[in-house]
N, C-alpha and C. Protein backbone atom coordinates (compact mmCIF):
# COMPACT_ATOMS: atom_id res chain seq x y z
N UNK A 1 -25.39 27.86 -84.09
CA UNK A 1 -26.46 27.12 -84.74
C UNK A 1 -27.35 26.51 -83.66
N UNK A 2 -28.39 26.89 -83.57
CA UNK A 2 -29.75 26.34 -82.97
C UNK A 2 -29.70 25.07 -83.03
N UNK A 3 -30.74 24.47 -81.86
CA UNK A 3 -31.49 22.82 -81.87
C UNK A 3 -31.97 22.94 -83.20
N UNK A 4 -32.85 23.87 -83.37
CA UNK A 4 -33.63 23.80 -84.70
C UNK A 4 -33.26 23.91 -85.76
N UNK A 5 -32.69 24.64 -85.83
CA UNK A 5 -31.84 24.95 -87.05
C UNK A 5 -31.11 23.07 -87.69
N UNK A 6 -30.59 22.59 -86.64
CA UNK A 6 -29.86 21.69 -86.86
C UNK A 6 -30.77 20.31 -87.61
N UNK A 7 -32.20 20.40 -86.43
CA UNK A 7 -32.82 19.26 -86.93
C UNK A 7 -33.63 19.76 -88.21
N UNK A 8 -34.06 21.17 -88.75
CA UNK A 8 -34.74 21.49 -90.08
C UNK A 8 -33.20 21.12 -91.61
N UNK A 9 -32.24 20.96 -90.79
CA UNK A 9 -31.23 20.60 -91.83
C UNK A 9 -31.02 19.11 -92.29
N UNK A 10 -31.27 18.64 -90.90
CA UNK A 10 -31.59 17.33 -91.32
C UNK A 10 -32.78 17.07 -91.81
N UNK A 11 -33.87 17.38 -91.55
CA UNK A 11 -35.22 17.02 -91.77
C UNK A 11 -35.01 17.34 -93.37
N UNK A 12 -34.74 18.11 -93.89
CA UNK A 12 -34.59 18.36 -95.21
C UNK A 12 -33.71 17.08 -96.06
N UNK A 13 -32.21 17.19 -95.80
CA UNK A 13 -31.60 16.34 -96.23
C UNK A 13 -32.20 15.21 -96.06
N UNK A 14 -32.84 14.40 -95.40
CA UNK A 14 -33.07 13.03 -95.25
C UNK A 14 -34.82 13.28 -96.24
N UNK A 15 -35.08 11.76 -96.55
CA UNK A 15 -36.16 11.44 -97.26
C UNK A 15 -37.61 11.60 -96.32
N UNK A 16 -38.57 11.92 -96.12
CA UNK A 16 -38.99 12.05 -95.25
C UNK A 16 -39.68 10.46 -95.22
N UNK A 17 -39.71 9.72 -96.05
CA UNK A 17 -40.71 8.28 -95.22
C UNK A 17 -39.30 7.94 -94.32
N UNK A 18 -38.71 7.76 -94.31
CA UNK A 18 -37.14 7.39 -93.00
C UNK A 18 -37.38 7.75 -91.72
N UNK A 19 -37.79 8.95 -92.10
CA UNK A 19 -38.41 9.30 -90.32
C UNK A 19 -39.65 9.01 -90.22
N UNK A 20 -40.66 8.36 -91.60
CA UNK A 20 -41.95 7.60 -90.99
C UNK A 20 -41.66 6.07 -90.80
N UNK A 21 -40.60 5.68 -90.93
CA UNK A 21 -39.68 4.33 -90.74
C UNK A 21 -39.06 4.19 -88.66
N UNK A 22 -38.56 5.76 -88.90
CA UNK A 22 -38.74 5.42 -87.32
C UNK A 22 -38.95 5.75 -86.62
N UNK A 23 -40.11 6.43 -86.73
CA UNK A 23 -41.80 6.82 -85.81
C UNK A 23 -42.11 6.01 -85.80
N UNK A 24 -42.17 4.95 -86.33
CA UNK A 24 -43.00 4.00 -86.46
C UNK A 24 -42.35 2.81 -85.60
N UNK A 25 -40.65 2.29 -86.21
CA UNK A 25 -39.97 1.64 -85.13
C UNK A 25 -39.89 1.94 -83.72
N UNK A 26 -40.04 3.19 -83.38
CA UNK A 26 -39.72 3.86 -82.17
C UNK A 26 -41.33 3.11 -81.54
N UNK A 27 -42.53 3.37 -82.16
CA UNK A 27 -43.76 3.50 -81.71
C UNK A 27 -44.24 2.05 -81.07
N UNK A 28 -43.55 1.18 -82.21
CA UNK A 28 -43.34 -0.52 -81.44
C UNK A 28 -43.04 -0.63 -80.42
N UNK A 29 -41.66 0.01 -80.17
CA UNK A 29 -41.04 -0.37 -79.23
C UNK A 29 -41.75 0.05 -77.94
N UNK A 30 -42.27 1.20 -77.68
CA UNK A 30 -42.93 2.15 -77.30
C UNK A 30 -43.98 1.41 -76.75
N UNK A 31 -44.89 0.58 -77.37
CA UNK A 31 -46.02 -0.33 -77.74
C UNK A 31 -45.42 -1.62 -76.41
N UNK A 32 -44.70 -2.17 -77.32
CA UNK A 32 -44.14 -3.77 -76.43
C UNK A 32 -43.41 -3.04 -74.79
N UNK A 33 -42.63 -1.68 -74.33
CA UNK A 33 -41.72 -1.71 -73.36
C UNK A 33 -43.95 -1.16 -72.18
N UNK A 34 -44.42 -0.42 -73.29
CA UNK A 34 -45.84 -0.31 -72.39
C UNK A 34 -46.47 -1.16 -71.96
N UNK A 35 -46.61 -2.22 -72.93
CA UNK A 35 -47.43 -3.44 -72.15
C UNK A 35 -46.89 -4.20 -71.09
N UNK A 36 -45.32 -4.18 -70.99
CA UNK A 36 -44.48 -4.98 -70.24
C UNK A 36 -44.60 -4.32 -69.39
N UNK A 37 -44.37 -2.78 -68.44
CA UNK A 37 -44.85 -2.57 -67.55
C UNK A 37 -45.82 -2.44 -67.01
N UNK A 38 -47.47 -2.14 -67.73
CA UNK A 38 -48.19 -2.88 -67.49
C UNK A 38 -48.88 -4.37 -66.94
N UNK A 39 -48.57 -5.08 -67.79
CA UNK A 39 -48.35 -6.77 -67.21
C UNK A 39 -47.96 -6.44 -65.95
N UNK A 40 -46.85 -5.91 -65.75
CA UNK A 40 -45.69 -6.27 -64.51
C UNK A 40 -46.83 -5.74 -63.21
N UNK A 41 -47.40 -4.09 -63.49
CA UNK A 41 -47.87 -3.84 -62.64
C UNK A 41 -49.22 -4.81 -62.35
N UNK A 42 -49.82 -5.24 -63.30
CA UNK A 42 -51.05 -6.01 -62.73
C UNK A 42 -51.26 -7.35 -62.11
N UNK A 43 -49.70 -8.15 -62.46
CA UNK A 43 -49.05 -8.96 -61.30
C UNK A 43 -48.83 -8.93 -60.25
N UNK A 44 -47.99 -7.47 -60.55
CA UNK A 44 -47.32 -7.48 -58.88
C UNK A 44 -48.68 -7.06 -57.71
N UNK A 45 -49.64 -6.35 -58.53
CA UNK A 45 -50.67 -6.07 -57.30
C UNK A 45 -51.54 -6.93 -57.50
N UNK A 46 -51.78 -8.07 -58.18
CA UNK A 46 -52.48 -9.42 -58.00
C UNK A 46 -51.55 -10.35 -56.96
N UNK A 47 -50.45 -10.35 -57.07
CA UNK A 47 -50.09 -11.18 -55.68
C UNK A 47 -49.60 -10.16 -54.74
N UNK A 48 -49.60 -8.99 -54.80
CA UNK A 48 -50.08 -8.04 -53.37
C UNK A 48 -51.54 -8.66 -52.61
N UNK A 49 -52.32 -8.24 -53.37
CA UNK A 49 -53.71 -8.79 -52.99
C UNK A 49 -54.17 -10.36 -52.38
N UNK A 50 -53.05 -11.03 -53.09
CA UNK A 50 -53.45 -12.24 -53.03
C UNK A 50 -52.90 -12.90 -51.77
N UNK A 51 -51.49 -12.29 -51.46
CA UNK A 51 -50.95 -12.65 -50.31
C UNK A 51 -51.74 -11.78 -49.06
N UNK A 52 -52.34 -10.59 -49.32
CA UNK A 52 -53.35 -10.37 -47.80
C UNK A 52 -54.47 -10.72 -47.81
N UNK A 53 -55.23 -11.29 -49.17
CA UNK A 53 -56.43 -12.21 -48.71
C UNK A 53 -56.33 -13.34 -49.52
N UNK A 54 -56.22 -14.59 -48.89
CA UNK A 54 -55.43 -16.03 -49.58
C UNK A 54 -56.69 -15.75 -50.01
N UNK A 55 -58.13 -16.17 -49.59
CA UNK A 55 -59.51 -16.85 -50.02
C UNK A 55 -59.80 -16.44 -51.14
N UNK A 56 -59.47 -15.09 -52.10
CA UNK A 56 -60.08 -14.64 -53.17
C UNK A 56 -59.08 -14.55 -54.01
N UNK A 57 -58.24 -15.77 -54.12
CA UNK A 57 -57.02 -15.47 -54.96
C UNK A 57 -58.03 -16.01 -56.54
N UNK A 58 -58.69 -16.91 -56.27
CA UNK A 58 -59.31 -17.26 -57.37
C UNK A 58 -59.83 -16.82 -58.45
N UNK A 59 -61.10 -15.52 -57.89
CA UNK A 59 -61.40 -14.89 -58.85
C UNK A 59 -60.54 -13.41 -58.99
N UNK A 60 -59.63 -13.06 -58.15
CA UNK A 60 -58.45 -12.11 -58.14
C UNK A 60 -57.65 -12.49 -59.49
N UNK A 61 -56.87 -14.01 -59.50
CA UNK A 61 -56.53 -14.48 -60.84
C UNK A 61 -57.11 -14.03 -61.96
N UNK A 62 -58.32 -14.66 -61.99
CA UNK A 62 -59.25 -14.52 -63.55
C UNK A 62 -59.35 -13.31 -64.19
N UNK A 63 -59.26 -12.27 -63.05
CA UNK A 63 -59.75 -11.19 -63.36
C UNK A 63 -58.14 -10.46 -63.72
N UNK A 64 -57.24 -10.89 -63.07
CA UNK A 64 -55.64 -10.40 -63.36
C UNK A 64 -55.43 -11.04 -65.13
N UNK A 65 -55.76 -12.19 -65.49
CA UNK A 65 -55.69 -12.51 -66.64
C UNK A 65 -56.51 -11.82 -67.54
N UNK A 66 -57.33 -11.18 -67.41
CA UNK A 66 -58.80 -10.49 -68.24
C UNK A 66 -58.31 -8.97 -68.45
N UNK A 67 -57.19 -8.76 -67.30
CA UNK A 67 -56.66 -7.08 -67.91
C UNK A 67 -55.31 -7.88 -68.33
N UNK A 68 -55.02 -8.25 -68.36
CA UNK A 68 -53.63 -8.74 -68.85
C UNK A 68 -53.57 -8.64 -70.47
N UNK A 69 -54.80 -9.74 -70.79
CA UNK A 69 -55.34 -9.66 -72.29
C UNK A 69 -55.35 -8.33 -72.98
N UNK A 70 -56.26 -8.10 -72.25
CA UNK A 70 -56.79 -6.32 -72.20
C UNK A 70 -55.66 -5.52 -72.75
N UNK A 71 -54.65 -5.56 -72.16
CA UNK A 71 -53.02 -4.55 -72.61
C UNK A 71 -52.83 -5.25 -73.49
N UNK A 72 -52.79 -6.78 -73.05
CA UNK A 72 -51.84 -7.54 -74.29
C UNK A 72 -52.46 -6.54 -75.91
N UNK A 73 -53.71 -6.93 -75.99
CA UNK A 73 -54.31 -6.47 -77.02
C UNK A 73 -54.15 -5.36 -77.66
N UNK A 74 -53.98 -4.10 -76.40
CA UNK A 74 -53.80 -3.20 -76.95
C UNK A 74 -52.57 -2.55 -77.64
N UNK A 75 -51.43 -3.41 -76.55
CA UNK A 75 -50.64 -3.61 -77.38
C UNK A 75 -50.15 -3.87 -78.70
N UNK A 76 -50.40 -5.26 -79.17
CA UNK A 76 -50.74 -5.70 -80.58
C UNK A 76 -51.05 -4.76 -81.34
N UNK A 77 -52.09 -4.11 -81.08
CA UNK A 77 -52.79 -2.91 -81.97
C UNK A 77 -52.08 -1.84 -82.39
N UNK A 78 -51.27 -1.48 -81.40
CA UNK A 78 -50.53 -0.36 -81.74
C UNK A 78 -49.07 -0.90 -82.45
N UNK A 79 -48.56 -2.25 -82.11
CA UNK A 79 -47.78 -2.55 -82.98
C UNK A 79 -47.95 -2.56 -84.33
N UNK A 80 -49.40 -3.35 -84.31
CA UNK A 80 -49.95 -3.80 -86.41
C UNK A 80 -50.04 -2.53 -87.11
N UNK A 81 -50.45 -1.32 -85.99
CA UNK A 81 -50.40 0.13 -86.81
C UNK A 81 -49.24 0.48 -87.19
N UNK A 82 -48.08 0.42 -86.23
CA UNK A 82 -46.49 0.64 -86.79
C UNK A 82 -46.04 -0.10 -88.00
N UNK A 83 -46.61 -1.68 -88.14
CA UNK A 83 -46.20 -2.28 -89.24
C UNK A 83 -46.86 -1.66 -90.53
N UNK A 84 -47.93 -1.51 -90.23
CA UNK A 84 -48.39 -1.07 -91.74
C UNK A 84 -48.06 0.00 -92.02
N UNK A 85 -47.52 1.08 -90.85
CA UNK A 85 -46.96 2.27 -91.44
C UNK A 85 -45.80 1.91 -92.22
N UNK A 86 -45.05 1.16 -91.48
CA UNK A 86 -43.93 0.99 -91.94
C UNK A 86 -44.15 -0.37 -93.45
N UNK A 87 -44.76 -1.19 -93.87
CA UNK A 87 -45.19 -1.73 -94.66
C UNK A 87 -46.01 -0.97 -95.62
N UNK A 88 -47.07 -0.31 -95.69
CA UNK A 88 -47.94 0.38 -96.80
C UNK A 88 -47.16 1.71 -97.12
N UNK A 89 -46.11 1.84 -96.59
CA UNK A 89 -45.92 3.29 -97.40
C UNK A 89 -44.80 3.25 -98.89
């Protein structure tokens, strides 16, 4: 018995919104573990930067917070889409 074979047996037996239940859980998660490495990376090379030029840590900051948002957001977005999948159906 095939990969395929195995998952068209399941895909059948099971209801199909269940697997739009966790496409959708999966897609969160997916969502929140992206932004977190994100964040991480735009930290860690804001105090890269910041420790080889002290003088422009200032607007280096502002601008580290302004993409930070930026993911945060996009984040969010792709979560509220998982909820309503998982809510409107």
């Amino acid at each position: 018995m095939t990969l395929l074979n195995i998952f068209s047996t399941i895909i059948t037996q099971a209801e199909v919104s269940t697997w739009g239940y966790l496409g959708a859980g999966i897609g969160a998660g997916l969502a929140a573990i992206g932004a977190g490495i994100g964040i991480g990376q735009i930290g860690g090379s804001a105090l890269e930067s910041m420790a080889r030029q002290p003088e422009i840590s200032g607007d280096l900051r502002s601008n580290m917070i302004v993409a930070a948002a930026l993911v945060e957001g996009a984040a969010f977005f792709a979560i509220v889409v998982c909820l309503l999948i998982i809510l409107l159906k």
